[in-house]
N, C-alpha and C. Protein backbone atom coordinates (compact mmCIF):
# COMPACT_ATOMS: atom_id res chain seq x y z
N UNK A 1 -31.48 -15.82 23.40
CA UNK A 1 -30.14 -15.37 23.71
C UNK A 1 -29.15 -16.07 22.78
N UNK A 2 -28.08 -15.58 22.16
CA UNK A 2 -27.24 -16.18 21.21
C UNK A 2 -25.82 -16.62 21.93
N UNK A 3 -25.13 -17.02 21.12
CA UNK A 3 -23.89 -17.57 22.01
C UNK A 3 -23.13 -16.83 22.49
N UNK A 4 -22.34 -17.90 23.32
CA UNK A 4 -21.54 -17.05 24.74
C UNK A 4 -20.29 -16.46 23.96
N UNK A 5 -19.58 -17.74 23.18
CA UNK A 5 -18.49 -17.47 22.91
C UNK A 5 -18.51 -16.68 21.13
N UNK A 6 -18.81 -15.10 21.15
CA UNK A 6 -18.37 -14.81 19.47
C UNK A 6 -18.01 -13.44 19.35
N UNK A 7 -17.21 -12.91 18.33
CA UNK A 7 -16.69 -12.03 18.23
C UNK A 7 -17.78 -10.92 18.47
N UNK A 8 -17.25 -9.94 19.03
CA UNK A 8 -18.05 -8.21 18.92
C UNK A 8 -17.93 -7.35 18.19
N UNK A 9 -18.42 -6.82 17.58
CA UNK A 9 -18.46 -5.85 16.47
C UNK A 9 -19.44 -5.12 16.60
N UNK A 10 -18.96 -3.71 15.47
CA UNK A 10 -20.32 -2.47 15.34
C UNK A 10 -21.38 -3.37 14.19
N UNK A 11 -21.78 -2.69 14.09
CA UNK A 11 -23.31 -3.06 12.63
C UNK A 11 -22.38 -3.48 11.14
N UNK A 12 -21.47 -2.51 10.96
CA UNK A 12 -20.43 -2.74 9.93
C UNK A 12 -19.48 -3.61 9.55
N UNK A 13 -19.54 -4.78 10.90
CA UNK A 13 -18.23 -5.79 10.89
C UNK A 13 -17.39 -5.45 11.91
N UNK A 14 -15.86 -6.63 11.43
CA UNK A 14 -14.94 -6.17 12.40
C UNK A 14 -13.47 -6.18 11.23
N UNK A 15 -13.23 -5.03 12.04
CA UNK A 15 -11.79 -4.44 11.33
C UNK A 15 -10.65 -5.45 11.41
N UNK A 16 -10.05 -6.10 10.88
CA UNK A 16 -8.63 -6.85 11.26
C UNK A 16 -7.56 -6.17 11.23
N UNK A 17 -6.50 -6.70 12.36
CA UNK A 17 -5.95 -5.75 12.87
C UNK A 17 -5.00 -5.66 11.73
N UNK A 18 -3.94 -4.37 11.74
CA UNK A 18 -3.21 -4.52 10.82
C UNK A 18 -1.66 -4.22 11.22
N UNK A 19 -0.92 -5.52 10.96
CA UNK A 19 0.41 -5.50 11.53
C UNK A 19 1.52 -4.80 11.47
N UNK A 20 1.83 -4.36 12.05
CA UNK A 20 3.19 -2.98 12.47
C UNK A 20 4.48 -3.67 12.26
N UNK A 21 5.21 -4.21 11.66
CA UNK A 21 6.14 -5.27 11.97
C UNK A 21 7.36 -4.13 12.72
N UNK A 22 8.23 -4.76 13.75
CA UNK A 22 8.92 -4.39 14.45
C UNK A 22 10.00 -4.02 14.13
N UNK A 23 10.87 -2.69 13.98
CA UNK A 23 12.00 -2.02 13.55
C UNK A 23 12.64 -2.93 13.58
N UNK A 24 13.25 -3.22 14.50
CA UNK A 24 14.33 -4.56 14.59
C UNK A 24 14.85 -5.41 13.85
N UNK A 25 13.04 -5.75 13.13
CA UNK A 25 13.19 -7.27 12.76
C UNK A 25 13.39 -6.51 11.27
N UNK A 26 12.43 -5.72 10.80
CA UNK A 26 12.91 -4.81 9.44
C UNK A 26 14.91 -4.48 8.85
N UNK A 27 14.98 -4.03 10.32
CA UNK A 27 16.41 -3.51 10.03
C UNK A 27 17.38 -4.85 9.29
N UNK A 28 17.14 -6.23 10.46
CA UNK A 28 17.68 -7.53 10.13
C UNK A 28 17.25 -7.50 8.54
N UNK A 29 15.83 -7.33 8.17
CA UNK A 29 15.38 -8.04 7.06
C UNK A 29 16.46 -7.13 5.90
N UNK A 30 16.56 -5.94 5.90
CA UNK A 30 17.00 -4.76 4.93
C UNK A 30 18.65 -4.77 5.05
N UNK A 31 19.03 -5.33 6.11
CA UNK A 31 20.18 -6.05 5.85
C UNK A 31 20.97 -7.59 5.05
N UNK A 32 19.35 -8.15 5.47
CA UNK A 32 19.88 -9.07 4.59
C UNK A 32 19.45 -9.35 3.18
N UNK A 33 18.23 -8.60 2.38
CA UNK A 33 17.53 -7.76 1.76
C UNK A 33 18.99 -7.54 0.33
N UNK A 34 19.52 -6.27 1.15
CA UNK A 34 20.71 -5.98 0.77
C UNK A 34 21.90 -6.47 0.69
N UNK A 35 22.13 -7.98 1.53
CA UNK A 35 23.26 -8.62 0.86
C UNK A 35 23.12 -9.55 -0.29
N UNK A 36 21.81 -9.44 -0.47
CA UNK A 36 21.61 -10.46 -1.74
C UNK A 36 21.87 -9.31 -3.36
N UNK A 37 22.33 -8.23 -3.00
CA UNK A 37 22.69 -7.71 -4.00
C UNK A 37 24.14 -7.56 -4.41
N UNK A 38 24.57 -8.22 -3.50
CA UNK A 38 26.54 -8.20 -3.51
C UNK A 38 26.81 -10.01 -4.49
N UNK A 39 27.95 -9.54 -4.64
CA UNK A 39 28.80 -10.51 -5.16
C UNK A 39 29.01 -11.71 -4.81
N UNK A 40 29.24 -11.29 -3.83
CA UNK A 40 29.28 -12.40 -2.88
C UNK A 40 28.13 -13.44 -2.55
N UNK A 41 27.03 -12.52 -2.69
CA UNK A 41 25.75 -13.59 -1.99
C UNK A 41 25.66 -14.23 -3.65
N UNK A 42 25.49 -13.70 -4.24
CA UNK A 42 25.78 -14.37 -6.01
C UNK A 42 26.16 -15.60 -6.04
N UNK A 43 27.35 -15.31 -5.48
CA UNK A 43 28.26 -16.60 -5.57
C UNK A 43 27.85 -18.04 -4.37
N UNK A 44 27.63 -17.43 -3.49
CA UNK A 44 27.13 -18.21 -2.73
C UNK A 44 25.63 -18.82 -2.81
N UNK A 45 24.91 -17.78 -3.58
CA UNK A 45 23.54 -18.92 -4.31
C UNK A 45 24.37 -19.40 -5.46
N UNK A 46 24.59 -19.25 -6.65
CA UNK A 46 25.20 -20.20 -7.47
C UNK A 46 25.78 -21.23 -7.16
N UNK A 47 26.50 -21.55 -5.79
CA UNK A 47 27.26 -22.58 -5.45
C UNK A 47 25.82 -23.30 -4.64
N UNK A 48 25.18 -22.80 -4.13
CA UNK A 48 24.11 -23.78 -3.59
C UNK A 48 23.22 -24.05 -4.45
N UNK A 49 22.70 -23.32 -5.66
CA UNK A 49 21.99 -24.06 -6.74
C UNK A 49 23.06 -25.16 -7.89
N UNK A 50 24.23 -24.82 -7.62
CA UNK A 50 24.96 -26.28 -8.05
C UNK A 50 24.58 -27.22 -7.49
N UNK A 51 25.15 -27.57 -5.87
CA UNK A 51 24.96 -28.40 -4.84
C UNK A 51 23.71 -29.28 -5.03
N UNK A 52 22.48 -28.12 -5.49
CA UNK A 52 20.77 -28.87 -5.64
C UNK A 52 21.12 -29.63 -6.27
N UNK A 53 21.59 -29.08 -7.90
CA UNK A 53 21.98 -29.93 -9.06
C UNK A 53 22.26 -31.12 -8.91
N UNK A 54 23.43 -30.88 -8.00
CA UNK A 54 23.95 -32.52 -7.74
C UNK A 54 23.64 -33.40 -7.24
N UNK A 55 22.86 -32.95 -6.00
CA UNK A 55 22.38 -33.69 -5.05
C UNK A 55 20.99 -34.37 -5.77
N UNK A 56 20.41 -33.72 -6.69
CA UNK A 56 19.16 -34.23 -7.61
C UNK A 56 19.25 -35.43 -8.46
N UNK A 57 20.78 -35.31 -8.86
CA UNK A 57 21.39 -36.47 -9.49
C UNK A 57 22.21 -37.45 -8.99
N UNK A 58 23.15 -37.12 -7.81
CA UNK A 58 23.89 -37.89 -7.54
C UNK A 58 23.48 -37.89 -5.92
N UNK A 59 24.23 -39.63 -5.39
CA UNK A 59 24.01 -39.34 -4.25
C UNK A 59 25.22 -38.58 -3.25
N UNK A 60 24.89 -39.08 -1.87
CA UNK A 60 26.36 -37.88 -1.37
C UNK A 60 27.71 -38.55 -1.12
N UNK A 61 27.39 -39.91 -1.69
CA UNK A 61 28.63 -40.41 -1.78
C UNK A 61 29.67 -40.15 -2.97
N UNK A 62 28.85 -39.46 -4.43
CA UNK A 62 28.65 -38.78 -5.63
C UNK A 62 28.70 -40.12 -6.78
N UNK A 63 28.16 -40.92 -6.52
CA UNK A 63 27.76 -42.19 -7.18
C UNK A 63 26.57 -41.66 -8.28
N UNK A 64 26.22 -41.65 -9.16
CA UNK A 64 24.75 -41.59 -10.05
C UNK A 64 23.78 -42.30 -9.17
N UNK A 65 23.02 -41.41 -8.91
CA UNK A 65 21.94 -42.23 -8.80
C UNK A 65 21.05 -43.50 -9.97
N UNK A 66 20.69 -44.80 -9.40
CA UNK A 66 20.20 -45.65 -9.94
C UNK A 66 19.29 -46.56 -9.17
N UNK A 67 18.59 -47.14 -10.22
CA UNK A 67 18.04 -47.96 -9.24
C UNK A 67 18.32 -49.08 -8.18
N UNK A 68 19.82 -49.22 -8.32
CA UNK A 68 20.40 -50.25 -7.74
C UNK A 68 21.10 -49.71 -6.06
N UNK A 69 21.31 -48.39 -6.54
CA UNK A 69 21.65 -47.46 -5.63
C UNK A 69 21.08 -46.70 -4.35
N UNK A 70 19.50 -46.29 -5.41
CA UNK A 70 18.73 -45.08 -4.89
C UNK A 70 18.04 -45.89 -3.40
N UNK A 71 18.66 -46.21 -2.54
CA UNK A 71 18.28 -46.47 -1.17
C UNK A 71 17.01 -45.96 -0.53
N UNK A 72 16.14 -46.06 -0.08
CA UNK A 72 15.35 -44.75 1.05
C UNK A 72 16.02 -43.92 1.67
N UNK A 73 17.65 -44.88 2.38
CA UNK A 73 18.32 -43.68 3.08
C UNK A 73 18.53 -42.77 2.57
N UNK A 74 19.57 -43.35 1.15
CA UNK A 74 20.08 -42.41 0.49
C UNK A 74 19.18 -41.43 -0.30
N UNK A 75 18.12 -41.80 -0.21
CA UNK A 75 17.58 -40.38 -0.73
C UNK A 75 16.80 -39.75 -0.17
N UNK A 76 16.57 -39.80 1.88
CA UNK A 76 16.03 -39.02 2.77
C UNK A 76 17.46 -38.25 2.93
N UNK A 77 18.76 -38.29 2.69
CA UNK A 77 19.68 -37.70 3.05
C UNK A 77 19.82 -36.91 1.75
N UNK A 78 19.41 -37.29 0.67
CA UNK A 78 19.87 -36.29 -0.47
C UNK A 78 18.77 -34.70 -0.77
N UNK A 79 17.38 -35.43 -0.47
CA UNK A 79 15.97 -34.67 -0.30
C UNK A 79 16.24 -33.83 1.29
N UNK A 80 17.41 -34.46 2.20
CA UNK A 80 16.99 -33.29 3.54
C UNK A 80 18.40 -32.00 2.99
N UNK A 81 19.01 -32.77 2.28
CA UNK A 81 20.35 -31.85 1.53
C UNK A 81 19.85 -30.27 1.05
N UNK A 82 19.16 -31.14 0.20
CA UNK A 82 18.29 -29.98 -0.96
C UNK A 82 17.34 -28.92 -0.12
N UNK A 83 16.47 -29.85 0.54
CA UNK A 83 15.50 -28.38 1.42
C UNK A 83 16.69 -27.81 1.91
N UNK A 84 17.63 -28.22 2.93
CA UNK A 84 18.45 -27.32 3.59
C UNK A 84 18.38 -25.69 2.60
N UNK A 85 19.51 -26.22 2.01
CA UNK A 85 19.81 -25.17 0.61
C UNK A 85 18.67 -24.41 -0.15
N UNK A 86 17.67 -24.74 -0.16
CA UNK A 86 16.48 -24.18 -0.44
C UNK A 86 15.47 -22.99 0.94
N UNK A 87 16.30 -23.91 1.56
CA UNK A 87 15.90 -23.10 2.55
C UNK A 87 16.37 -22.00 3.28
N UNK A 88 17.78 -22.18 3.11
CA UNK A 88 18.77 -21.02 2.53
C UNK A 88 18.30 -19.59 2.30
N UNK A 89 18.14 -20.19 0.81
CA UNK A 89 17.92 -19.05 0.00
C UNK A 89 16.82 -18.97 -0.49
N UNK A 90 15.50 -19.46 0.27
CA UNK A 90 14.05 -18.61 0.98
C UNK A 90 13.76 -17.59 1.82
N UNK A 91 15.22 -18.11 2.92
CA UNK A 91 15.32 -16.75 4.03
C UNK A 91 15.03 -15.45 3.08
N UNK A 92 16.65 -15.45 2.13
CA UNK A 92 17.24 -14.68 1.77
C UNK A 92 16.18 -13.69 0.89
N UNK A 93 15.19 -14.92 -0.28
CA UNK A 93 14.06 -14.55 -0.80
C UNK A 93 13.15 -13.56 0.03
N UNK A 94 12.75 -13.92 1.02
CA UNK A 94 11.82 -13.65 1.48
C UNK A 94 12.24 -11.98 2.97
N UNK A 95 13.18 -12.01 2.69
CA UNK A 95 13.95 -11.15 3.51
C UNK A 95 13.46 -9.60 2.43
N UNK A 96 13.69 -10.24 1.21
CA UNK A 96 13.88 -9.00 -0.33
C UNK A 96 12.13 -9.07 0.07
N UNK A 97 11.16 -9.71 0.05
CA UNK A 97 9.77 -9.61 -0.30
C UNK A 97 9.45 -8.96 0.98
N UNK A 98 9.83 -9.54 2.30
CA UNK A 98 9.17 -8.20 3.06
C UNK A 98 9.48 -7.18 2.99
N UNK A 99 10.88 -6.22 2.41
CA UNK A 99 11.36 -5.04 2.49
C UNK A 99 10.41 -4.43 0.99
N UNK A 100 10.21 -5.33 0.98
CA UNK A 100 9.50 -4.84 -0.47
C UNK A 100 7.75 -4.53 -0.18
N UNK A 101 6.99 -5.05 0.79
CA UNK A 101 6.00 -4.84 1.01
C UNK A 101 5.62 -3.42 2.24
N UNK A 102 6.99 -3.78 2.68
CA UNK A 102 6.98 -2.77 4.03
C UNK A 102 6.94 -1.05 3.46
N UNK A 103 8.10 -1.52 2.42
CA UNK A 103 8.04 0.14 1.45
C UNK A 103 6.93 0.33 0.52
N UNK A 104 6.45 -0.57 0.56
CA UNK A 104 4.78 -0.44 -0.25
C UNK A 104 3.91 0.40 0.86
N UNK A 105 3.96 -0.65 1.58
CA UNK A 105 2.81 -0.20 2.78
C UNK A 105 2.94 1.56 3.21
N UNK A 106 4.23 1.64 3.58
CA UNK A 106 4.40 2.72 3.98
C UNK A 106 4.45 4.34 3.03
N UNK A 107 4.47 3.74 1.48
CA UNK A 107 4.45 4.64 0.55
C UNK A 107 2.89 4.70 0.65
N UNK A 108 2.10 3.72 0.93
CA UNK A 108 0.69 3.81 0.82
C UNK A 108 -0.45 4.14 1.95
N UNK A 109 0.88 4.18 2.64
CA UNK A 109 0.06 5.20 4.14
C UNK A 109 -0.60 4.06 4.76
């Protein structure tokens, strides 16, 4: 007798399921998808890939970083700066890559 606990399947394997993602969350994504093509969102990544800039170099007191300077604090506060802002505009990334897979999928039946 073989084990209790394992997946069931025909002779052929097993199918994985394949995910439907939810209107809702699409609509959110294709909205925000689409504000990364305005002016505005432009400007507002350019001003947060400055911010990286700075924060890479300086600390947030806007001192140069040095070795006399570069604290642990000060640079768990400059490194949680940067993900923030990166993280930002990953949403925003990744908002464009699912609308982009979803119209794949669906062009591809």
């Amino acid at each position: 007798m073989g084990p209790n606990n394992i997946l069931m399947g025909d002779e052929s394997g097993i199918d994985l399921p394949v995910m439907q993602p939810d209107e809702s969350f699409l609509d959110e994504e294709r909205k925000m998808a689409k504000y990364t093509r305005t002016k505005e969102f432009k400007r507002i990544k350019d001003w947060a890939d400055e911010r990286i800039a700075f924060y890479q170099k300086y600390l947030p007191s806007g001192e140069p970083i040095n070795e006399k300077t570069a604290t642990r604090e000060n640079w768990i506060i400059a490194n949680t700066i940067i993900a923030e802002f990166n993280s930002l505009l990953f949403g925003y990334d990744t908002a464009v890559q699912a609308i982009k897979e979803a119209e794949e999928a669906k062009q591809n039946g």
